[in-house]
Each structure stands twice: as structure tokens, then as C-alpha cells.
Protein backbone atom coordinates (compact mmCIF):
# COMPACT_ATOMS: atom_id res chain seq x y z
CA UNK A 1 11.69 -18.46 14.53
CA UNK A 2 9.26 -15.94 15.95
CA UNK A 3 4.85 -16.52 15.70
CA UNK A 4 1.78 -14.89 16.88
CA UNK A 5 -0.95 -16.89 17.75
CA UNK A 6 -4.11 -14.62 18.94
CA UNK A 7 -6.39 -16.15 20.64
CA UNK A 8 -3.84 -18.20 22.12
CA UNK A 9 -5.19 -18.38 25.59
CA UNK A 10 -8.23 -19.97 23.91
CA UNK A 11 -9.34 -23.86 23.76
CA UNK A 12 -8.40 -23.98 19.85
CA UNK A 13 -4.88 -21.71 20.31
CA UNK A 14 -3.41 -23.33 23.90
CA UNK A 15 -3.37 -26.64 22.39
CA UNK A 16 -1.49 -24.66 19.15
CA UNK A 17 0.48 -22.55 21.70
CA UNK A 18 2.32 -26.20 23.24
CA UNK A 19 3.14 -27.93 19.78
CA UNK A 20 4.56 -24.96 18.31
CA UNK A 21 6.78 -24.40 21.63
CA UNK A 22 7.70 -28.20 21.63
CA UNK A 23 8.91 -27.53 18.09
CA UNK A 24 11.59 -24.39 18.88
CA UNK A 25 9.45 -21.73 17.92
CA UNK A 26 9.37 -18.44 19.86
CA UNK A 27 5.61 -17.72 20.54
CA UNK A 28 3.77 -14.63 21.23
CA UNK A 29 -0.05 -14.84 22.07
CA UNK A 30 -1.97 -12.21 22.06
CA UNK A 31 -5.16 -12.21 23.68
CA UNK A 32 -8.25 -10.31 25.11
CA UNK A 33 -8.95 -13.14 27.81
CA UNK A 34 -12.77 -12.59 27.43
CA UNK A 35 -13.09 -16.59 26.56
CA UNK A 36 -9.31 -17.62 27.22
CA UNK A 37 -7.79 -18.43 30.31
CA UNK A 38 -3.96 -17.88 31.65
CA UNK A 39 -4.37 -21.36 33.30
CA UNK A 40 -4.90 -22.41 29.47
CA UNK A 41 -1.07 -22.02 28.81
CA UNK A 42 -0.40 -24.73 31.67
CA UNK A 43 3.48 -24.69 32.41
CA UNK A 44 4.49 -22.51 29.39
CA UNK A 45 3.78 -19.08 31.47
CA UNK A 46 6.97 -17.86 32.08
CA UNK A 47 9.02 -20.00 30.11
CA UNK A 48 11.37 -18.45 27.75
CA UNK A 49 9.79 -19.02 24.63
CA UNK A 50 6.60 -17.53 25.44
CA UNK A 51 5.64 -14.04 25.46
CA UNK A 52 1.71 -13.14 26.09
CA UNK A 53 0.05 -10.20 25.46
CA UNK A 54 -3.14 -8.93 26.89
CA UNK A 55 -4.78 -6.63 24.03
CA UNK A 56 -7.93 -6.80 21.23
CA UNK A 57 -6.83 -8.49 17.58
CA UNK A 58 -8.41 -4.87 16.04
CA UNK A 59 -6.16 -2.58 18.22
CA UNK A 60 -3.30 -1.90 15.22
CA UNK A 61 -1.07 -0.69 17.47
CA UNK A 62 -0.83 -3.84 19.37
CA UNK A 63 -0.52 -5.53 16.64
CA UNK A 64 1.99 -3.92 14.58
CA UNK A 65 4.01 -4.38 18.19
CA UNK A 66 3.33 -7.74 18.58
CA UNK A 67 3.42 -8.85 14.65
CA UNK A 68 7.41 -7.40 14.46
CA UNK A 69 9.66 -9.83 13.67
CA UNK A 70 7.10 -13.14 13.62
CA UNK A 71 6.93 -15.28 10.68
CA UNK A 72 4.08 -16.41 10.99
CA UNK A 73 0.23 -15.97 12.29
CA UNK A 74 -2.49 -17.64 13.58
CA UNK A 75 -5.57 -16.51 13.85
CA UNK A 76 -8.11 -18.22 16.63
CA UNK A 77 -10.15 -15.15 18.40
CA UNK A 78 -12.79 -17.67 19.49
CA UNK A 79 -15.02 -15.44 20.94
CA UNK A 80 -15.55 -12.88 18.53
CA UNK A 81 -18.39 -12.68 16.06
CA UNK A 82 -17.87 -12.96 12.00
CA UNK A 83 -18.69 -9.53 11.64
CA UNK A 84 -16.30 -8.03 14.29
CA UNK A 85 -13.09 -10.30 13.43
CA UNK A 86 -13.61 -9.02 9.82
CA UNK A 87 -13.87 -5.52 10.69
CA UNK A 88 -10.86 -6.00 13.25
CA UNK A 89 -9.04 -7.45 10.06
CA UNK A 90 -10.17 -5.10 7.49
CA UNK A 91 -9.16 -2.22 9.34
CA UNK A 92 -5.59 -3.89 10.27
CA UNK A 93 -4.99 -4.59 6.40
CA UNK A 94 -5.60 -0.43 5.33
């Protein structure tokens, strides 16, 4: 099975990023890297299972790529204020 975890460079989604890896799961982060790191990832970068993506959670197009065939989502944009992850979210959902 297929999830996106955004933010998943972050403190919050590369501990997220490991367990779901560890458990089968194909993972795709997606994140801005304006808080997370590559280094975050540790040994996952470049594994099979992995797939990350730089690009902004309120880009729709990145998204929609991205989203395609997950079943699941996680959402940990650590860096990003209330008001922009809901307008980010908002505009994703119309």
C-alpha cells in the first residue's frame, strides 16, 4: 500500500516516514524543506519504498500528482502557520 506523508522531512513526519517503511508501506513525502531536512530521512533516501517530493502542501497540482494512488495521508507541515495550512487545504478541497 501506497501513503503521503507531507511534511515528511520534518522532526514529527521522519520519525512517521521509518515506522511506516518498516511496516511495507510505499511512502511518498512531500515536502517544502523550509524546516525539514534530507538528512532527516537517514538511510531511507534512495531506498525503494521511498519516493520524496520537493513542492508546497497548497500547490494542487503537486498534490493531485503525488496523492494518486495513496491510501492514506498525513498531514505534518510543521512550519506553516494555522492560517496558511488552512488556506493551502481549503483551496485543495474546491
Amino acid at each position: 500500500m501506497r501513503v503521503l506523508v507531507t511534511g515528511g522531512a520534518g522532526f514529527i513526519g521522519s520519525h512517521l516516514v521509518p515506522e511506516l517503511a518498516g511496516r511495507g508501506w510505499s511512502v511518498v513525502v512531500l515536502d517544502d524543506f523550509s524546516s525539514g531536512k534530507m538528512e532527516n530521512l537517514g538511510g531511507l533516501v534512495g531506498s525503494d519504498g521511498l519516493r520524496v517530493v520537493k513542492g508546497d502542501v497548497r500547490d494542487r497540482k503537486v498534490v493531485d500528482e503525488v496523492l494518486e494512488g495513496s491510501m492514506g495521508l498525513f498531514i505534518w507541515p510543521g512550519s506553516l502557520t494555522l492560517p496558511r495550512l488552512w488556506t493551502g487545504l481549503c483551496s485543495l478541497m474546491m
